[in-house]
Structures are given as structure tokens and as C-alpha cells.
C-alpha atoms as a PDB file:
ATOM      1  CA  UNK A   1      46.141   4.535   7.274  1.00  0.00           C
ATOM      2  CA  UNK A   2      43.277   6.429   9.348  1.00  0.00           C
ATOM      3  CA  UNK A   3      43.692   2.816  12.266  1.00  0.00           C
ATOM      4  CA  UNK A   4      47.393   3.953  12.302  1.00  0.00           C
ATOM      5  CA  UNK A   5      47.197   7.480  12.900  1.00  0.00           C
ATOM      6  CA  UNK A   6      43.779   6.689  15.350  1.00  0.00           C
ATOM      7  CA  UNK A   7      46.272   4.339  17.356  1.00  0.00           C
ATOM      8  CA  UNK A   8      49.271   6.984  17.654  1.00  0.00           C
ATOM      9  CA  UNK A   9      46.726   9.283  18.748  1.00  0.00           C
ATOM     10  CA  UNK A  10      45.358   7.188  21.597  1.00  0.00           C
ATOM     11  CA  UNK A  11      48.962   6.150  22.255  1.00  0.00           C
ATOM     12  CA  UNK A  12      50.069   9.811  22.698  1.00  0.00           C
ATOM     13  CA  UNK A  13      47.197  10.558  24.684  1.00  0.00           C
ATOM     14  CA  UNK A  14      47.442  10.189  28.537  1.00  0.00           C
ATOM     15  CA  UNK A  15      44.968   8.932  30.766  1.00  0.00           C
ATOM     16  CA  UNK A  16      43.404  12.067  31.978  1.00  0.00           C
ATOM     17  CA  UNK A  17      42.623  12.987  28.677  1.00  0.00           C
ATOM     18  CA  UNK A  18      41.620   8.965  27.597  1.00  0.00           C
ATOM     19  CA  UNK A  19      39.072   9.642  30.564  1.00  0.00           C
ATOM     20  CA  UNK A  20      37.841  13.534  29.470  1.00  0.00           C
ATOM     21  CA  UNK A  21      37.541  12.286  25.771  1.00  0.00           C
ATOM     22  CA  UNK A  22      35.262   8.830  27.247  1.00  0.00           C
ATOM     23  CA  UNK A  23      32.967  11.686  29.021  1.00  0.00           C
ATOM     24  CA  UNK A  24      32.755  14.101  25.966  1.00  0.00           C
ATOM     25  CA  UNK A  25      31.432  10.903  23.893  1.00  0.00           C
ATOM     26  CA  UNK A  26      29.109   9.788  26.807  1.00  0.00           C
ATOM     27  CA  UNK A  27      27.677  13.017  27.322  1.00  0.00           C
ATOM     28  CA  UNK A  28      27.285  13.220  23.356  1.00  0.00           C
ATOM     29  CA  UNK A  29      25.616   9.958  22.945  1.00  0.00           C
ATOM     30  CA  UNK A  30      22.997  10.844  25.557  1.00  0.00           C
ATOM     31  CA  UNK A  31      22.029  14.221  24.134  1.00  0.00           C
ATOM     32  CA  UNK A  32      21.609  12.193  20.555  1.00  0.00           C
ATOM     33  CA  UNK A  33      19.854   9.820  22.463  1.00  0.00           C
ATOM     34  CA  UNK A  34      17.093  12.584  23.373  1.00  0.00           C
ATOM     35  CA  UNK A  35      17.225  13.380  19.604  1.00  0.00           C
ATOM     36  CA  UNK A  36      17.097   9.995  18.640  1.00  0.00           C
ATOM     37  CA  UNK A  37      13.686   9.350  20.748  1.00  0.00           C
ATOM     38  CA  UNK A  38      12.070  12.576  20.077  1.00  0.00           C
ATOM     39  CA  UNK A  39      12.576  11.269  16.412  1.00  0.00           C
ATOM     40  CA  UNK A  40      11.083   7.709  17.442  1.00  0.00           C
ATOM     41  CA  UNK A  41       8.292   9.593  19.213  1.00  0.00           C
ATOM     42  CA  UNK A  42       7.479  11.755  16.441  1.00  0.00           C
ATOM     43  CA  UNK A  43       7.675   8.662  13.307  1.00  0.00           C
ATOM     44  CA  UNK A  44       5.550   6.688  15.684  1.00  0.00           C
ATOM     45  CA  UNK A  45       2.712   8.953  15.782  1.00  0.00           C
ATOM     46  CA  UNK A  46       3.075   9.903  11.719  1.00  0.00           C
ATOM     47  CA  UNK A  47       2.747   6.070  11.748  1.00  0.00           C
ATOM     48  CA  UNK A  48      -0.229   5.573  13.469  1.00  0.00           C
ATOM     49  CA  UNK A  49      -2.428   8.876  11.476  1.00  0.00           C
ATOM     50  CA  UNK A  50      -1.422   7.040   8.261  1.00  0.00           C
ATOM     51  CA  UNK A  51      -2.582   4.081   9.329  1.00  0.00           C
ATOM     52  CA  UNK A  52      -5.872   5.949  10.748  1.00  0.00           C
ATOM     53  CA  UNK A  53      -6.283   7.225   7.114  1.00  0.00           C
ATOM     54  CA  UNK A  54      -5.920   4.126   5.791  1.00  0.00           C
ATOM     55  CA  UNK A  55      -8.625   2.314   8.260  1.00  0.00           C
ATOM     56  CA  UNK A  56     -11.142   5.413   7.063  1.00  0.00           C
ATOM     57  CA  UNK A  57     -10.027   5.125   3.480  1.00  0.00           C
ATOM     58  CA  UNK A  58     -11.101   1.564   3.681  1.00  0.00           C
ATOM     59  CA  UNK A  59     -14.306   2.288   5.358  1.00  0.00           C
ATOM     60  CA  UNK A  60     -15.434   4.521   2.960  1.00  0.00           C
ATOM     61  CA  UNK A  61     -14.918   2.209   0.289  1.00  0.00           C
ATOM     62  CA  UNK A  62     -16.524  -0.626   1.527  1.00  0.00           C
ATOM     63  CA  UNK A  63     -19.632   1.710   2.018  1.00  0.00           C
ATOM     64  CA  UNK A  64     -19.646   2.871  -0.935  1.00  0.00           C
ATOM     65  CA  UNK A  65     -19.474  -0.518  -2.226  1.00  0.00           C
ATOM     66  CA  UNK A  66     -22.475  -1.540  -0.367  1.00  0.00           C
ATOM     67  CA  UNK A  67     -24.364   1.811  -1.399  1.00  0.00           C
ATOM     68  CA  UNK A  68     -24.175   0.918  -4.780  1.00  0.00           C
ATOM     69  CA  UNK A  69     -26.308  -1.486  -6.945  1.00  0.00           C
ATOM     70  CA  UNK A  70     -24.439  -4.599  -8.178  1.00  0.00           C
ATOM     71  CA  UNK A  71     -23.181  -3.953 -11.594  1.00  0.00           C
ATOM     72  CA  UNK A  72     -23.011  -7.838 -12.607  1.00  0.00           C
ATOM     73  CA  UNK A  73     -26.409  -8.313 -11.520  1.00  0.00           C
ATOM     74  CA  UNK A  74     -27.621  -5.629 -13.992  1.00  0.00           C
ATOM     75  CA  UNK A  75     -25.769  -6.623 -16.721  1.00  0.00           C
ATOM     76  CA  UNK A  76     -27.355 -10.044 -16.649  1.00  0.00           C
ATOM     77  CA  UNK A  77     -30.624  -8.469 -16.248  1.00  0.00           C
ATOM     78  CA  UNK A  78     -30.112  -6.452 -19.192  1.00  0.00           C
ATOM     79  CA  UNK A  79     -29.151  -9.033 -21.476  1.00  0.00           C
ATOM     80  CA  UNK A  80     -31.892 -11.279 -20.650  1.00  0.00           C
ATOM     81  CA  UNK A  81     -34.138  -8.326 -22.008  1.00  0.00           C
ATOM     82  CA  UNK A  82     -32.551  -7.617 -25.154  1.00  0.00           C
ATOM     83  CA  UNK A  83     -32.742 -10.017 -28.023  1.00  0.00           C
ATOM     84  CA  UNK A  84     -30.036 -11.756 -29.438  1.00  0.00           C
ATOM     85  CA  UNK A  85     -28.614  -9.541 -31.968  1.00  0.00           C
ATOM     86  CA  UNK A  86     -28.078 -12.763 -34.472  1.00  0.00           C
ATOM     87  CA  UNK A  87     -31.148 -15.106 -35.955  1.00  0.00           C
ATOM     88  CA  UNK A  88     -31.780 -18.593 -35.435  1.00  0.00           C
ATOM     89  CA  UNK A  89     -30.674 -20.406 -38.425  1.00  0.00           C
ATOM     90  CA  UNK A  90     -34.058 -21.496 -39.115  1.00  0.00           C
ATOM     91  CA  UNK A  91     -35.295 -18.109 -39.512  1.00  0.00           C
ATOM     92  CA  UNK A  92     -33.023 -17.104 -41.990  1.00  0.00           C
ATOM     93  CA  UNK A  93     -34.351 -19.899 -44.441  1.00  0.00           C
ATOM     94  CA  UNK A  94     -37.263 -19.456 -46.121  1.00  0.00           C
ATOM     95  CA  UNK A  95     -38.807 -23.147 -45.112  1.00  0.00           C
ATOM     96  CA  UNK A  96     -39.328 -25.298 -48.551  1.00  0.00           C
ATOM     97  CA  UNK A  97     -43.347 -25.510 -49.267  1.00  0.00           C
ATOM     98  CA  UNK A  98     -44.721 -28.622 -50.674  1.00  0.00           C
ATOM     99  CA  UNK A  99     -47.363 -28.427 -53.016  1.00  0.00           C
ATOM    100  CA  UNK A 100     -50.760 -30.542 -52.648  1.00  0.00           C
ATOM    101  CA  UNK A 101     -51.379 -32.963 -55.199  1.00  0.00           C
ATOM    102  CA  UNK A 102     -54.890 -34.400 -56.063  1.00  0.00           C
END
């Protein structure tokens, strides 16, 4: 329905006014256009300071990753000094004593 009454209006319209209504959209297009790239402009550069943040972000993790001790390392070291919380089996037994005969 909106095609039909878009094609009776460009039938009705004459040629001057095909030509004045080509300019208006022309001249439209171009001022969006200098919308459209101050926009680009302005996303670009928020782009790149979030990536900056990220790249620093990073940075300062991977230093404070190689400020600080390993943590495996001192796990290991801590449960080579510690005991084993359960006995040996032979411990637990009292060992069977033989008496001496004469």
C-alpha cells in the first residue's frame, strides 16, 4: 500500500520538483555524513583508550604475578615438612616378641 501511494506521488510530481526533492536528499545525506564520521571519529578513539586500559590492566597483572612467590612451590615445600598425618601400618602393631628358650 505505502509502494502504491510512493509511486502516485512520484508520478504526480514533475520534474522540477523530481530534481529539488534529489538535492534536498543529497544535501541531507552529506550533512549525516559529517554526523556519521564525527561518530566514527569519536567510537574510534573510545576504542583505542579501552584497549590502552586493557594493555595496562594486563601489565599490571603479569607484574604482580612475577612479584609474588610461587604458591605451588610452597605448598610442596610445606608438605615435605609436615608429617604424614596417618601411621605406617607397622607402627600401629605392637611387633610379636619371642621369648628365649634355654
Amino acid at each position: 500500500m505505502s509502494q502504491e501511494t510512493n509511486q502516485e506521488t512520484a508520478e504526480q510530481l514533475t520534474p522540477e520538483q523530481l530534481k529539488k526533492r534529489r538535492d534536498d536528499l543529497i544535501s541531507y545525506y552529506k550533512n549525516q555524513t559529517l554526523v556519521l564520521e564525527a561518530q566514527f571519529k569519536y567510537e574510534s578513539v573510545m576504542a583505542d583508550i579501552e584497549e590502552q586500559r586493557v594493555k595496562r590492566m594486563t601489565m599490571i597483572m603479569r607484574q604482580a604475578q612475577m612479584a609474588a612467590p610461587p604458591q605451588e612451590e610452597e605448598e610442596e615445600e610445606v608438605d615435605s615438612l609436615t608429617p604424614d598425618p596417618t601411621p605406617e601400618p607397622e607402627a600401629t602393631q605392637p611387633k610379636e616378641r619371642k621369648l628365649k628358650t634355654s
